[in-house]
C-alpha atoms as a PDB file:
ATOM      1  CA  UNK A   1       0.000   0.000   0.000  1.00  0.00           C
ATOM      2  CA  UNK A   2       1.804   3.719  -0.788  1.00  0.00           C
ATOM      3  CA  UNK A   3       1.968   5.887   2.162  1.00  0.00           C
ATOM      4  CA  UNK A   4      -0.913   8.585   1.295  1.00  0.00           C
ATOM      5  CA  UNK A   5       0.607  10.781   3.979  1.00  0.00           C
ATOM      6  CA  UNK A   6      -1.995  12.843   6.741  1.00  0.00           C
ATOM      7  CA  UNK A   7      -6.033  12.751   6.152  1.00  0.00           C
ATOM      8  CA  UNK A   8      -8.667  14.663   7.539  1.00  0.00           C
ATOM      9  CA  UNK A   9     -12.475  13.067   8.286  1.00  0.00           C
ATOM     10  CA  UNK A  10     -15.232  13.968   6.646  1.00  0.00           C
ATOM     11  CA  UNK A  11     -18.553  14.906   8.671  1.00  0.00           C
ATOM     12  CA  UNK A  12     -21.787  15.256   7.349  1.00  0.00           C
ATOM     13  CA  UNK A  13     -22.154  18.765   8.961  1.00  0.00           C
ATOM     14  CA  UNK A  14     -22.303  22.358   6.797  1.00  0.00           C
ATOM     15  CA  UNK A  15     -20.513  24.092  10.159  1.00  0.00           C
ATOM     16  CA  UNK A  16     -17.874  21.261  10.502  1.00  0.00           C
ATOM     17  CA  UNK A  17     -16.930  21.479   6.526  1.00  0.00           C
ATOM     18  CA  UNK A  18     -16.986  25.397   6.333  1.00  0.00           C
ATOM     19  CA  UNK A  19     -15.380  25.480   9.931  1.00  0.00           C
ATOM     20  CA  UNK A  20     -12.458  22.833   8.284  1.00  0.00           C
ATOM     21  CA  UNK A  21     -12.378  24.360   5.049  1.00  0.00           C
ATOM     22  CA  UNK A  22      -8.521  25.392   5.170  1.00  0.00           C
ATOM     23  CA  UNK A  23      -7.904  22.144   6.340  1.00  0.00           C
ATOM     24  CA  UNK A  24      -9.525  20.262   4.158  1.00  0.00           C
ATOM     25  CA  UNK A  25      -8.264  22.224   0.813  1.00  0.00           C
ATOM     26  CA  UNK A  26      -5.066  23.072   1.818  1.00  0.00           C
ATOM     27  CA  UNK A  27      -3.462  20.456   4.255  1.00  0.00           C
ATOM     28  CA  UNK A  28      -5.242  17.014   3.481  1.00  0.00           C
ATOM     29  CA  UNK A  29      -3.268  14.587   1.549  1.00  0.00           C
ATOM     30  CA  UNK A  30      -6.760  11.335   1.500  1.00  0.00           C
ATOM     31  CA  UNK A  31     -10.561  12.116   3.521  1.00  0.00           C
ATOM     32  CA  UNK A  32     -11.165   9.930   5.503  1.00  0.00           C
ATOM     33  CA  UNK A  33     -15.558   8.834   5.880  1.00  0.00           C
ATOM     34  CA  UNK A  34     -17.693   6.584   7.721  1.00  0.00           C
ATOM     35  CA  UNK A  35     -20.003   5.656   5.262  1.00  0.00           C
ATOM     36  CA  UNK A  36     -23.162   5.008   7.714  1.00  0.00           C
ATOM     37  CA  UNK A  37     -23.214   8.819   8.241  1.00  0.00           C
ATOM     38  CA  UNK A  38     -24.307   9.306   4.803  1.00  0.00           C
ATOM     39  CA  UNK A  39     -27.141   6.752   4.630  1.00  0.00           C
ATOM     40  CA  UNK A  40     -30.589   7.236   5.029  1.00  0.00           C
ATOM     41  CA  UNK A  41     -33.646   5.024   5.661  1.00  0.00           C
ATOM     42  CA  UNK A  42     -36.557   5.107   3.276  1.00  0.00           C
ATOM     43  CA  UNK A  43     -40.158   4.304   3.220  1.00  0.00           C
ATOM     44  CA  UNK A  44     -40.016   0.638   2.812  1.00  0.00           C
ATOM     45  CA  UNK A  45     -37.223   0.325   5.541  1.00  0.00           C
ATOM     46  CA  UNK A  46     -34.224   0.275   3.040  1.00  0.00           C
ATOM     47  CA  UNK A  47     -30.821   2.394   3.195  1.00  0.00           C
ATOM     48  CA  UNK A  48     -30.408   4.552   0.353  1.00  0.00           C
ATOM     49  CA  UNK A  49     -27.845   7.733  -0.182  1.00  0.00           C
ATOM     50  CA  UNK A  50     -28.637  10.477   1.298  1.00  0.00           C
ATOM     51  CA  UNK A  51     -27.885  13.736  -0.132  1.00  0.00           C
ATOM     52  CA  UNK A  52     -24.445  13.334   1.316  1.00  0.00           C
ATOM     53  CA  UNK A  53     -23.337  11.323  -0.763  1.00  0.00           C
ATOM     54  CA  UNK A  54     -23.302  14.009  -3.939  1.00  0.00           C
ATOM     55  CA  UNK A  55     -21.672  16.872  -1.994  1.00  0.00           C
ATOM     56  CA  UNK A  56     -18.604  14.167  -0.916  1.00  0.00           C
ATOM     57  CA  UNK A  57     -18.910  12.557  -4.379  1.00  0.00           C
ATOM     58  CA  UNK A  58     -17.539  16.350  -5.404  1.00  0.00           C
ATOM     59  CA  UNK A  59     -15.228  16.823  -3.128  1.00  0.00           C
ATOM     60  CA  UNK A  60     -13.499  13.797  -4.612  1.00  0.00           C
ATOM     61  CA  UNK A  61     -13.771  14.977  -7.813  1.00  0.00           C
ATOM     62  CA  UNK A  62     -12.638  18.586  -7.080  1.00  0.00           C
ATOM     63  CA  UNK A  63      -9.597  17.207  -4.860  1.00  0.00           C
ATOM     64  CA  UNK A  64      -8.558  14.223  -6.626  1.00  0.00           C
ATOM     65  CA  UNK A  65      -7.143  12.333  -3.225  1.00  0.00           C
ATOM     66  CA  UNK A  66      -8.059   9.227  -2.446  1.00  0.00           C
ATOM     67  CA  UNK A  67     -10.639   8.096   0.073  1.00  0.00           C
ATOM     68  CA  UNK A  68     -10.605   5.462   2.953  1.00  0.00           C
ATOM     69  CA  UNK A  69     -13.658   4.333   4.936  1.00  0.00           C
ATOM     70  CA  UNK A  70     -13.864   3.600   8.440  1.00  0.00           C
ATOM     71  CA  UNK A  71     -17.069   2.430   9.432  1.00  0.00           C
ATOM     72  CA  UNK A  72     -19.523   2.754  12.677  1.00  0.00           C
ATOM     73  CA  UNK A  73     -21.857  -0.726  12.526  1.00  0.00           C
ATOM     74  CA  UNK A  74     -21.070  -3.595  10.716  1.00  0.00           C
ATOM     75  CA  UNK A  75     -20.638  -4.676  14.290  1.00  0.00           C
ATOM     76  CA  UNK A  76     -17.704  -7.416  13.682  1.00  0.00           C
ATOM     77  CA  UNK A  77     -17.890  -9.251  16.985  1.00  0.00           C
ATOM     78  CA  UNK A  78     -21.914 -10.150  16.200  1.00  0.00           C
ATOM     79  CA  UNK A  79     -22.160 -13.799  14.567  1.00  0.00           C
ATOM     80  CA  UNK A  80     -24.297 -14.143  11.998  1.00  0.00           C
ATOM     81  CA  UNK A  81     -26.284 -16.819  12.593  1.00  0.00           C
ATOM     82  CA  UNK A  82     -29.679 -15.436  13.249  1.00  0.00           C
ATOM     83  CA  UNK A  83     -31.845 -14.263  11.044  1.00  0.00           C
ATOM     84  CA  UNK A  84     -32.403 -10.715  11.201  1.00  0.00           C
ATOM     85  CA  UNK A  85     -28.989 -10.296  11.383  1.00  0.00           C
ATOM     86  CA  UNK A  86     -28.338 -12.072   8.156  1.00  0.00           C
ATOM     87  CA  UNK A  87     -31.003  -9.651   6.915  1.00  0.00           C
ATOM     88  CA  UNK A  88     -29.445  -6.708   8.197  1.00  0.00           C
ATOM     89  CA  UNK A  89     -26.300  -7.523   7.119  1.00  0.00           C
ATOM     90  CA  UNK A  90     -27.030  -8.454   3.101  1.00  0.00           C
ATOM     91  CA  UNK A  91     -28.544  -4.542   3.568  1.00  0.00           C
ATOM     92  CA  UNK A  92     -25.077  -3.047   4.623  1.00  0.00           C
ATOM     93  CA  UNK A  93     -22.739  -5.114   2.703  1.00  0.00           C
ATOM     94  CA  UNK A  94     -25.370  -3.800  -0.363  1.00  0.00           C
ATOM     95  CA  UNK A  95     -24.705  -0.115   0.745  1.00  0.00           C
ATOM     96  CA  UNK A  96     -20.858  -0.474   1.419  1.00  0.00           C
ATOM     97  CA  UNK A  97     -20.877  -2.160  -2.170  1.00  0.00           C
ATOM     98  CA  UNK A  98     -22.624   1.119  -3.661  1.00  0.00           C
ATOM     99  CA  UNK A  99     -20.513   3.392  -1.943  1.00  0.00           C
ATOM    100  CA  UNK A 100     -17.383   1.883  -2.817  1.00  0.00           C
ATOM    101  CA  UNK A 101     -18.344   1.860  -6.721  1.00  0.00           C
ATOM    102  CA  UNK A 102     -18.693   5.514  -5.577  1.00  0.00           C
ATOM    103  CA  UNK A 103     -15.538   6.063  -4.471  1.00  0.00           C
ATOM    104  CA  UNK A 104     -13.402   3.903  -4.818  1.00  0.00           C
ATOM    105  CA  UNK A 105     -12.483   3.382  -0.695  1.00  0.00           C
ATOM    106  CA  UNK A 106      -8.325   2.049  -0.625  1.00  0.00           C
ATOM    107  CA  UNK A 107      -9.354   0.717   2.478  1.00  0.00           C
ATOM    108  CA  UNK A 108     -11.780  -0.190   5.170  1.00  0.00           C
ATOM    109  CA  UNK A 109     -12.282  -0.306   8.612  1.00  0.00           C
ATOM    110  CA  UNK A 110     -14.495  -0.963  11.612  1.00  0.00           C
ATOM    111  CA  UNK A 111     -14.484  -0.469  15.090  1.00  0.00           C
ATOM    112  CA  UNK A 112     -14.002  -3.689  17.377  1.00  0.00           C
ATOM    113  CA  UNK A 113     -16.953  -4.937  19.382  1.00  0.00           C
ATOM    114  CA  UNK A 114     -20.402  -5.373  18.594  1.00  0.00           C
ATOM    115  CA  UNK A 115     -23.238  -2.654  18.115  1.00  0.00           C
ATOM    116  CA  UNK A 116     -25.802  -5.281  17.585  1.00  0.00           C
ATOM    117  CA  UNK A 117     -27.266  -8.472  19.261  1.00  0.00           C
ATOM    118  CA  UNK A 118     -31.017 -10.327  18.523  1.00  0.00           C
ATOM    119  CA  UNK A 119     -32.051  -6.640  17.314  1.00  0.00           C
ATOM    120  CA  UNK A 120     -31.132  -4.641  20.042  1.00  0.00           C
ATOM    121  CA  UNK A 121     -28.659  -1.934  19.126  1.00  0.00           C
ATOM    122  CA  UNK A 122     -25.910  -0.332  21.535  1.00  0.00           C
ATOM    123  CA  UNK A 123     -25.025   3.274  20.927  1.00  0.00           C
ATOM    124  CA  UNK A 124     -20.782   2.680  21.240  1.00  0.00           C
ATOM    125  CA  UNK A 125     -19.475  -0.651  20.565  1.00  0.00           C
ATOM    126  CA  UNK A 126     -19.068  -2.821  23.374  1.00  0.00           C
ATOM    127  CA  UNK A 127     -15.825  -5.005  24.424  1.00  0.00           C
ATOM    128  CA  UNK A 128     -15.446  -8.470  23.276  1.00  0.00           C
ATOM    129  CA  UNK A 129     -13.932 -11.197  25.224  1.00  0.00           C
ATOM    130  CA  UNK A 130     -10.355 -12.313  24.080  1.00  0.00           C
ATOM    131  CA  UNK A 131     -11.936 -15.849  23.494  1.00  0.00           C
ATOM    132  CA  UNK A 132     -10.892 -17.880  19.853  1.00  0.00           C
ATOM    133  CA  UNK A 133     -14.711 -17.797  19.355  1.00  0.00           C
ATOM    134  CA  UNK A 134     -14.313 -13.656  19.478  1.00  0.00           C
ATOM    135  CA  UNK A 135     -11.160 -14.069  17.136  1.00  0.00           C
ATOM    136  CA  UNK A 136     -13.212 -16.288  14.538  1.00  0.00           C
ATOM    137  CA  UNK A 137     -16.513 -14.236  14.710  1.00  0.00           C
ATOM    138  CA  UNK A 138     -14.639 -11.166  13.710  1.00  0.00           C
ATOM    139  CA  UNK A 139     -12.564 -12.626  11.340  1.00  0.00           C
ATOM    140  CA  UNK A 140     -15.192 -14.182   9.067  1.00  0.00           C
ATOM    141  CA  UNK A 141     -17.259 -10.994   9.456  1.00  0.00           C
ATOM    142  CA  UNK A 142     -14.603  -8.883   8.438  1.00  0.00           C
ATOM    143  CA  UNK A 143     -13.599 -11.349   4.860  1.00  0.00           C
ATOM    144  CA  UNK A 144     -17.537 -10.570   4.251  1.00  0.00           C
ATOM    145  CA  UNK A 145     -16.056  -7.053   3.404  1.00  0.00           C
ATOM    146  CA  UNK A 146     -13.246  -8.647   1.178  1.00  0.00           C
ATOM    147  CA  UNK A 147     -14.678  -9.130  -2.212  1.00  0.00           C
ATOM    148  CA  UNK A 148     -16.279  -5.318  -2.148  1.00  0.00           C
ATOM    149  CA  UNK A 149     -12.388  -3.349  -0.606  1.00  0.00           C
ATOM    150  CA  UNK A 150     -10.029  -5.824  -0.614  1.00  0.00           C
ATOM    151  CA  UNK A 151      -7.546  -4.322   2.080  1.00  0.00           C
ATOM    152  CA  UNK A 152     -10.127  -4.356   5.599  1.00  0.00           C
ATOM    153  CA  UNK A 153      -8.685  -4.189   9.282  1.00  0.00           C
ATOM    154  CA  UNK A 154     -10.327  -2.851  12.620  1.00  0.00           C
ATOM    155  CA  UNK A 155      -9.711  -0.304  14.800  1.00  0.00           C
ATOM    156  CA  UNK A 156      -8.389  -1.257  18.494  1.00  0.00           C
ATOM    157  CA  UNK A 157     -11.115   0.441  20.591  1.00  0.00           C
ATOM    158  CA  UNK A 158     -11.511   2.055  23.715  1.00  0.00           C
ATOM    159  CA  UNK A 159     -13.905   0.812  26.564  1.00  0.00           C
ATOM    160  CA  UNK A 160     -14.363   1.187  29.966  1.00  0.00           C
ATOM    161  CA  UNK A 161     -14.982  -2.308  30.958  1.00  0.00           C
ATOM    162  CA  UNK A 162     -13.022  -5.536  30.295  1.00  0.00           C
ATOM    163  CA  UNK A 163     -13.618  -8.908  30.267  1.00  0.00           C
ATOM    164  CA  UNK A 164     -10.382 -10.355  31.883  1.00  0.00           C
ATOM    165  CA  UNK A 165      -6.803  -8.352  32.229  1.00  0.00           C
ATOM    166  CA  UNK A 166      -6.827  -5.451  29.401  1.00  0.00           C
ATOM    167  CA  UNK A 167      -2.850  -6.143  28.914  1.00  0.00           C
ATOM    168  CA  UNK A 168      -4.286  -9.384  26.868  1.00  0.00           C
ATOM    169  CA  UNK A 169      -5.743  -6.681  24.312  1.00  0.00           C
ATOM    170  CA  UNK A 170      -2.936  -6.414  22.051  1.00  0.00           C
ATOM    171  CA  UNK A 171      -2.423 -10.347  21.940  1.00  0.00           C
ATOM    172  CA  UNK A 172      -6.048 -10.352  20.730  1.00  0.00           C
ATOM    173  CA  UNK A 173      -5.558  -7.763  18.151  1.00  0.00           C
ATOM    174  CA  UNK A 174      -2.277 -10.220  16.609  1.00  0.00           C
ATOM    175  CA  UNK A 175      -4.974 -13.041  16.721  1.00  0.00           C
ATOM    176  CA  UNK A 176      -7.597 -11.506  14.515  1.00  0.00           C
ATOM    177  CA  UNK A 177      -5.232 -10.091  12.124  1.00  0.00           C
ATOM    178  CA  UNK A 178      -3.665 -13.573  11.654  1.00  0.00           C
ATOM    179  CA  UNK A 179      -6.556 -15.130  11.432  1.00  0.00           C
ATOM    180  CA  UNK A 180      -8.305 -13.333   8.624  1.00  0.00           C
ATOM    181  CA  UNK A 181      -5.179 -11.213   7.478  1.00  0.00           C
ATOM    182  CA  UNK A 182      -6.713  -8.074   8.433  1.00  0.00           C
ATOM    183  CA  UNK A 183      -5.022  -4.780   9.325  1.00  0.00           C
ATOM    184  CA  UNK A 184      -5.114  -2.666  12.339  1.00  0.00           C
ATOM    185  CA  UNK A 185      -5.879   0.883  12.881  1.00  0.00           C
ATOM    186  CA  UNK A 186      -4.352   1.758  15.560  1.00  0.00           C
ATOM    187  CA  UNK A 187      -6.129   4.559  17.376  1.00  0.00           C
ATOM    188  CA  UNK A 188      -3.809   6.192  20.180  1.00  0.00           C
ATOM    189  CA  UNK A 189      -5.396   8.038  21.996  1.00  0.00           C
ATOM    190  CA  UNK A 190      -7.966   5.080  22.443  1.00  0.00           C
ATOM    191  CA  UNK A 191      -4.704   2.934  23.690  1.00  0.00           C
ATOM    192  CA  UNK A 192      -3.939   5.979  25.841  1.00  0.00           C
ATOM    193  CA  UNK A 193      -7.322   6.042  27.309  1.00  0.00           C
ATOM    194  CA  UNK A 194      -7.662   2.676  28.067  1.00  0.00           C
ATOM    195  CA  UNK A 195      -3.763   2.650  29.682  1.00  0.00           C
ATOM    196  CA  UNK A 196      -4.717   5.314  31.739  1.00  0.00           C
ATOM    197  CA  UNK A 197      -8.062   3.953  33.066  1.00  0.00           C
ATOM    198  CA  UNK A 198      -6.850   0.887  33.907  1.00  0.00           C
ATOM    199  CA  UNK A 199      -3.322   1.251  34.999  1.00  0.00           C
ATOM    200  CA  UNK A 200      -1.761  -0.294  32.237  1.00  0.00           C
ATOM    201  CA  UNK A 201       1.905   1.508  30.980  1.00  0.00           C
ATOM    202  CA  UNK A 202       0.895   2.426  27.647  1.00  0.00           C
ATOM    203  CA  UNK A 203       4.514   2.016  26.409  1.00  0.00           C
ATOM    204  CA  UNK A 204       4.078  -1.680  27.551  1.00  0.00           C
ATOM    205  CA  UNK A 205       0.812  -2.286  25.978  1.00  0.00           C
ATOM    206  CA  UNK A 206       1.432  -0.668  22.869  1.00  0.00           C
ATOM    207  CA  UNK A 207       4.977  -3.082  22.281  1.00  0.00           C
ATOM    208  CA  UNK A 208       2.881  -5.779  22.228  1.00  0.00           C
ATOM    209  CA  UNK A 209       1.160  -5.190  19.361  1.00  0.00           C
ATOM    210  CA  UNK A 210       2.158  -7.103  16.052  1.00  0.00           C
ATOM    211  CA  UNK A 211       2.814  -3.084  14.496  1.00  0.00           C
ATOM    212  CA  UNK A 212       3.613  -4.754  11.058  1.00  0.00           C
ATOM    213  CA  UNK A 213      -0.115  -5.042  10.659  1.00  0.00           C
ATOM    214  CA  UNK A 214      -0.757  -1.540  11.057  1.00  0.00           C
ATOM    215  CA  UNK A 215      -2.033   0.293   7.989  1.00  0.00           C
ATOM    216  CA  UNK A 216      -3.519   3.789   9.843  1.00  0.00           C
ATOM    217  CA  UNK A 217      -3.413   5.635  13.083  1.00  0.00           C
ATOM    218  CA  UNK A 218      -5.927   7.713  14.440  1.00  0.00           C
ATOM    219  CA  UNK A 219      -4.990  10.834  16.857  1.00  0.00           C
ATOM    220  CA  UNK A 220      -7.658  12.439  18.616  1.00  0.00           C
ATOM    221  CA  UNK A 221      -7.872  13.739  22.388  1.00  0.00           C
ATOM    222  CA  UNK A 222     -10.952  13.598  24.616  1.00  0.00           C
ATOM    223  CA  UNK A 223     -12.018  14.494  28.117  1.00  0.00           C
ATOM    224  CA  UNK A 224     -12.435  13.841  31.862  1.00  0.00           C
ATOM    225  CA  UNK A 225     -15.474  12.576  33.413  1.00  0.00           C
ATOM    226  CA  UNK A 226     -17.548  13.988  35.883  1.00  0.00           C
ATOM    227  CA  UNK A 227     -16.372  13.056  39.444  1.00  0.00           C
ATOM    228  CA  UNK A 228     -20.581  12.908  39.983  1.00  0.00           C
ATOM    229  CA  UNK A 229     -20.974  10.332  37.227  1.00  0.00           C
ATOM    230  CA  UNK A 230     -19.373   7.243  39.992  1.00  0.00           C
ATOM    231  CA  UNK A 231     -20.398   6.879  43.350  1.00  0.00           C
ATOM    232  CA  UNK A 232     -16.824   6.434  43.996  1.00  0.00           C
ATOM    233  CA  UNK A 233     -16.494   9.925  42.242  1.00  0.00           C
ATOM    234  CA  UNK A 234     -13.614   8.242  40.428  1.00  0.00           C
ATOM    235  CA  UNK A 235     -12.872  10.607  37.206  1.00  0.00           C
ATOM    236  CA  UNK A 236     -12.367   8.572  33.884  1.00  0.00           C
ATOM    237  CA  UNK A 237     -10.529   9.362  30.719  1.00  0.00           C
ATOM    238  CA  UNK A 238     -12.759   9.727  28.019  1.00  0.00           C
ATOM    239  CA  UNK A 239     -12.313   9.081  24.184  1.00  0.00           C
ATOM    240  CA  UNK A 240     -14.765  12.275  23.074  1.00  0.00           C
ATOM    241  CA  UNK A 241     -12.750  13.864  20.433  1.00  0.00           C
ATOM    242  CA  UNK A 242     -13.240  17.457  21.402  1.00  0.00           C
ATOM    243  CA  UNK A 243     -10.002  18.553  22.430  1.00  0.00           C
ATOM    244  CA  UNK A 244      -6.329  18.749  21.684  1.00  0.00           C
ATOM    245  CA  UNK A 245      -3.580  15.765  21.349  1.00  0.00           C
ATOM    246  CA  UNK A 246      -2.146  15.160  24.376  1.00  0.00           C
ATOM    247  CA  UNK A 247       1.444  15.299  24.627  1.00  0.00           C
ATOM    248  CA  UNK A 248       1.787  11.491  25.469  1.00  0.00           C
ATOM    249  CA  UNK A 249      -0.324  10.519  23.104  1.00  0.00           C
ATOM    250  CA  UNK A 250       2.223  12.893  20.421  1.00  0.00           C
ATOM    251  CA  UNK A 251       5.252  10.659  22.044  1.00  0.00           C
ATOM    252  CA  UNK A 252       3.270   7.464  21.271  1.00  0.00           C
ATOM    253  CA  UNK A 253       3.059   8.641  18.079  1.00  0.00           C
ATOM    254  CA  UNK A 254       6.735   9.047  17.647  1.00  0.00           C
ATOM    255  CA  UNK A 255       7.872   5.610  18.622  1.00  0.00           C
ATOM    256  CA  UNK A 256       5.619   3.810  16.643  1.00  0.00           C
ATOM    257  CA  UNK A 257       5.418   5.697  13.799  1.00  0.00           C
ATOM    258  CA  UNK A 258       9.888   4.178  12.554  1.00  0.00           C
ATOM    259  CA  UNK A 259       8.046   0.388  13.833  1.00  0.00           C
ATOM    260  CA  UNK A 260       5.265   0.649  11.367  1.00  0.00           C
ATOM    261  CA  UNK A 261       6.959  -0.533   8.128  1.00  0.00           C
ATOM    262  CA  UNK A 262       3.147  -0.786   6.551  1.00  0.00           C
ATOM    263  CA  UNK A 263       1.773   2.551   8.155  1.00  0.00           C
ATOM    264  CA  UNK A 264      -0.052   4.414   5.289  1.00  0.00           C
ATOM    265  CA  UNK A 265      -1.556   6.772   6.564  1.00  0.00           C
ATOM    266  CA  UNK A 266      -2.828   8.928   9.798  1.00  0.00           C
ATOM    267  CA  UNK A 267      -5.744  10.806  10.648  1.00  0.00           C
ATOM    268  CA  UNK A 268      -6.074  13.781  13.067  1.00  0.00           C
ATOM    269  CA  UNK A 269     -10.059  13.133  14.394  1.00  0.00           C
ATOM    270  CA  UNK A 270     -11.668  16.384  15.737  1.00  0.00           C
ATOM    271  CA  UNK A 271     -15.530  15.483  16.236  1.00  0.00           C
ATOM    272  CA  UNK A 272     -18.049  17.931  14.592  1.00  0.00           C
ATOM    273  CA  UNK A 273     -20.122  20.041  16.956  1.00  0.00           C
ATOM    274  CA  UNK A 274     -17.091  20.573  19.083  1.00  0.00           C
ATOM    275  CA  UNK A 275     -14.931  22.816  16.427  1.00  0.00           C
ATOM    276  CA  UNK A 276     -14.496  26.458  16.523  1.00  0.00           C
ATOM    277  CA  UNK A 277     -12.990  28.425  13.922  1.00  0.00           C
ATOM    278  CA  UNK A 278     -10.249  29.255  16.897  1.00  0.00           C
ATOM    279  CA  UNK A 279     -10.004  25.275  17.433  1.00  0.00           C
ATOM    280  CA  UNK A 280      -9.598  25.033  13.382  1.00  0.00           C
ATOM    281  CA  UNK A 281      -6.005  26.838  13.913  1.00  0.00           C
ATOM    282  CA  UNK A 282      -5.319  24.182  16.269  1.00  0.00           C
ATOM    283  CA  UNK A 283      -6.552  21.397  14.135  1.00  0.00           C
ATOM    284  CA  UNK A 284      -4.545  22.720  11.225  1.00  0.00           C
ATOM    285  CA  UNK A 285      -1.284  22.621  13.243  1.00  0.00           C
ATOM    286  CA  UNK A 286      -1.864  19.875  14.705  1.00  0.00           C
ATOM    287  CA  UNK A 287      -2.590  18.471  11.210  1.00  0.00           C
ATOM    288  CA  UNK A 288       1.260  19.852  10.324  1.00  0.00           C
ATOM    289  CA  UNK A 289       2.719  18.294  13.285  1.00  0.00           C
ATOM    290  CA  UNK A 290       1.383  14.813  12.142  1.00  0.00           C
ATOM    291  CA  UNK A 291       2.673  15.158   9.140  1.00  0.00           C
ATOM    292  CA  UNK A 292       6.273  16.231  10.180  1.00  0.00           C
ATOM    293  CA  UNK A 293       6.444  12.875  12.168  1.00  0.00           C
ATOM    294  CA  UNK A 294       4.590  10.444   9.503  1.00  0.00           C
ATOM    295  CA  UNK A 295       7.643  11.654   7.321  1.00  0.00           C
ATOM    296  CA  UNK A 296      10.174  10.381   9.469  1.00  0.00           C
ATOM    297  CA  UNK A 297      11.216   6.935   8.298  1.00  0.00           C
END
């Protein structure tokens, strides 16, 4: 895969784009879109393009870079063996298959963990257990996406729960790629998040991942948790994409970045609703400062 260099995400959002517009003419080298944001549901209960779809469709024909899909709810860790999933399923894989005729994704990605279960949707995606049964659910769910973009991997996520020691993450991660040669993006500050909760060195958790697989990195930064929110009024990190990079997360970035030999490409994630045009100048150097280190070989 050729290193594309630094991408920005797409929102669906008239502020977000206007807000971004510097950034998104001027300093982004692929776009980066989640193609569920652009779907609609129509009368007869089917998903169809919403009006989205054109303005992006321009922007790719105005820009000329490539784009790369990382998606919200194929849910990976949900077996398919009932039958409104199967339904549900044939209905996304039918919409990813549009969209990709559309644009022509390089690659695509989902989030670990499951969004859906006999029907009942979850609003984040929930942690799997680092079981072979986990390992072989998401594998054949992800080589469903195979024959539409070839090149599919899943983002490490953040939770805020775990089902046995969280240092057994990574490990789990180098399973699932194995299994169904998949890729990895490798979100950071999610990593970060998740070290930080739980106690976990992040320079120790993030060694043991197999970093060959790694094809993108996300940076982002997030928030603290109300002290209110626990009765132990224990304050959390949160992954809510609505502030700057933290510094560690930027030193992460550094030593993994020469021990990616496949890395090709990172995003800088700034959520929409949270933006300012003063946070754009932020963005935009942040942006820059990604790209500095990406260069380094």
């Amino acid at each position: 895969m050729t290193a594309l260099g630094v991408g920005f995400v797409l929102h669906p959002d008239g502020d977000y784009l206007a807000i971004c517009r510097q950034i998104i003419e001027e300093e982004a080298d692929f776009f980066e879109v989640s193609p569920e944001t652009l779907w609609r549901v129509d009368g007869a209960g089917n998903l169809v393009a919403s009006p989205w779809v054109e303005v992006f469709d321009e922007f790719k024909r105005r820009s000329e870079k490539p784009f790369v899909a990382h998606g919200l709810g194929l849910s990976p860790g949900t077996a398919t063996d009932d039958a409104r999933e199967q339904q549900r399923l044939a209905r996304w894989l039918t919409r990813i298959r549009e969209d990709h005729a559309r644009f022509g994704f390089l690659w695509y990605t989902e989030h670990l963990g499951w969004v859906n279960a006999e029907g009942q949707m979850a609003v984040l995606p929930l942690p799997l257990p680092p079981t072979d049964e986990s390992v072989h659910v998401v594998a054949s769910r992800l080589a469903l996406l195979k024959p539409i973009v070839p090149t599919v991997g899943f983002e490490n996520q953040v939770s805020y729960f775990a089902f046995g020691d969280v240092r057994e993450e990574p490990a789990f991660w180098n399973r699932i790629c194995a299994a169904g040669d998949c890729r990895l993006l490798l979100d950071l500050h999610n990593a970060y998040t998740v070290c930080l909760n739980f106690g976990v060195p992040l320079d120790e958790y993030l060694g043991a991942i197999d970093l060959d697989r790694v094809i993108e990195i996300h940076l982002s930064g997030g928030s603290e948790s109300e002290p209110g929110w626990l009765p132990s009024r224990r304050v959390m990190r949160l992954d809510t994409h609505d502030g700057p990079v933290p510094e560690e997360v930027w030193r992460a970035f550094e030593w993994v970045r020469p021990r990616c030999p496949n890395l090709a490409g990172v995003v800088v994630e700034r959520l929409n609703g949270t933006m300012s045009p003063d946070d754009a100048l932020l963005v935009r150097a942040e942006v820059r400062r990604a790209r500095e280190i990406f260069s380094r070989r």
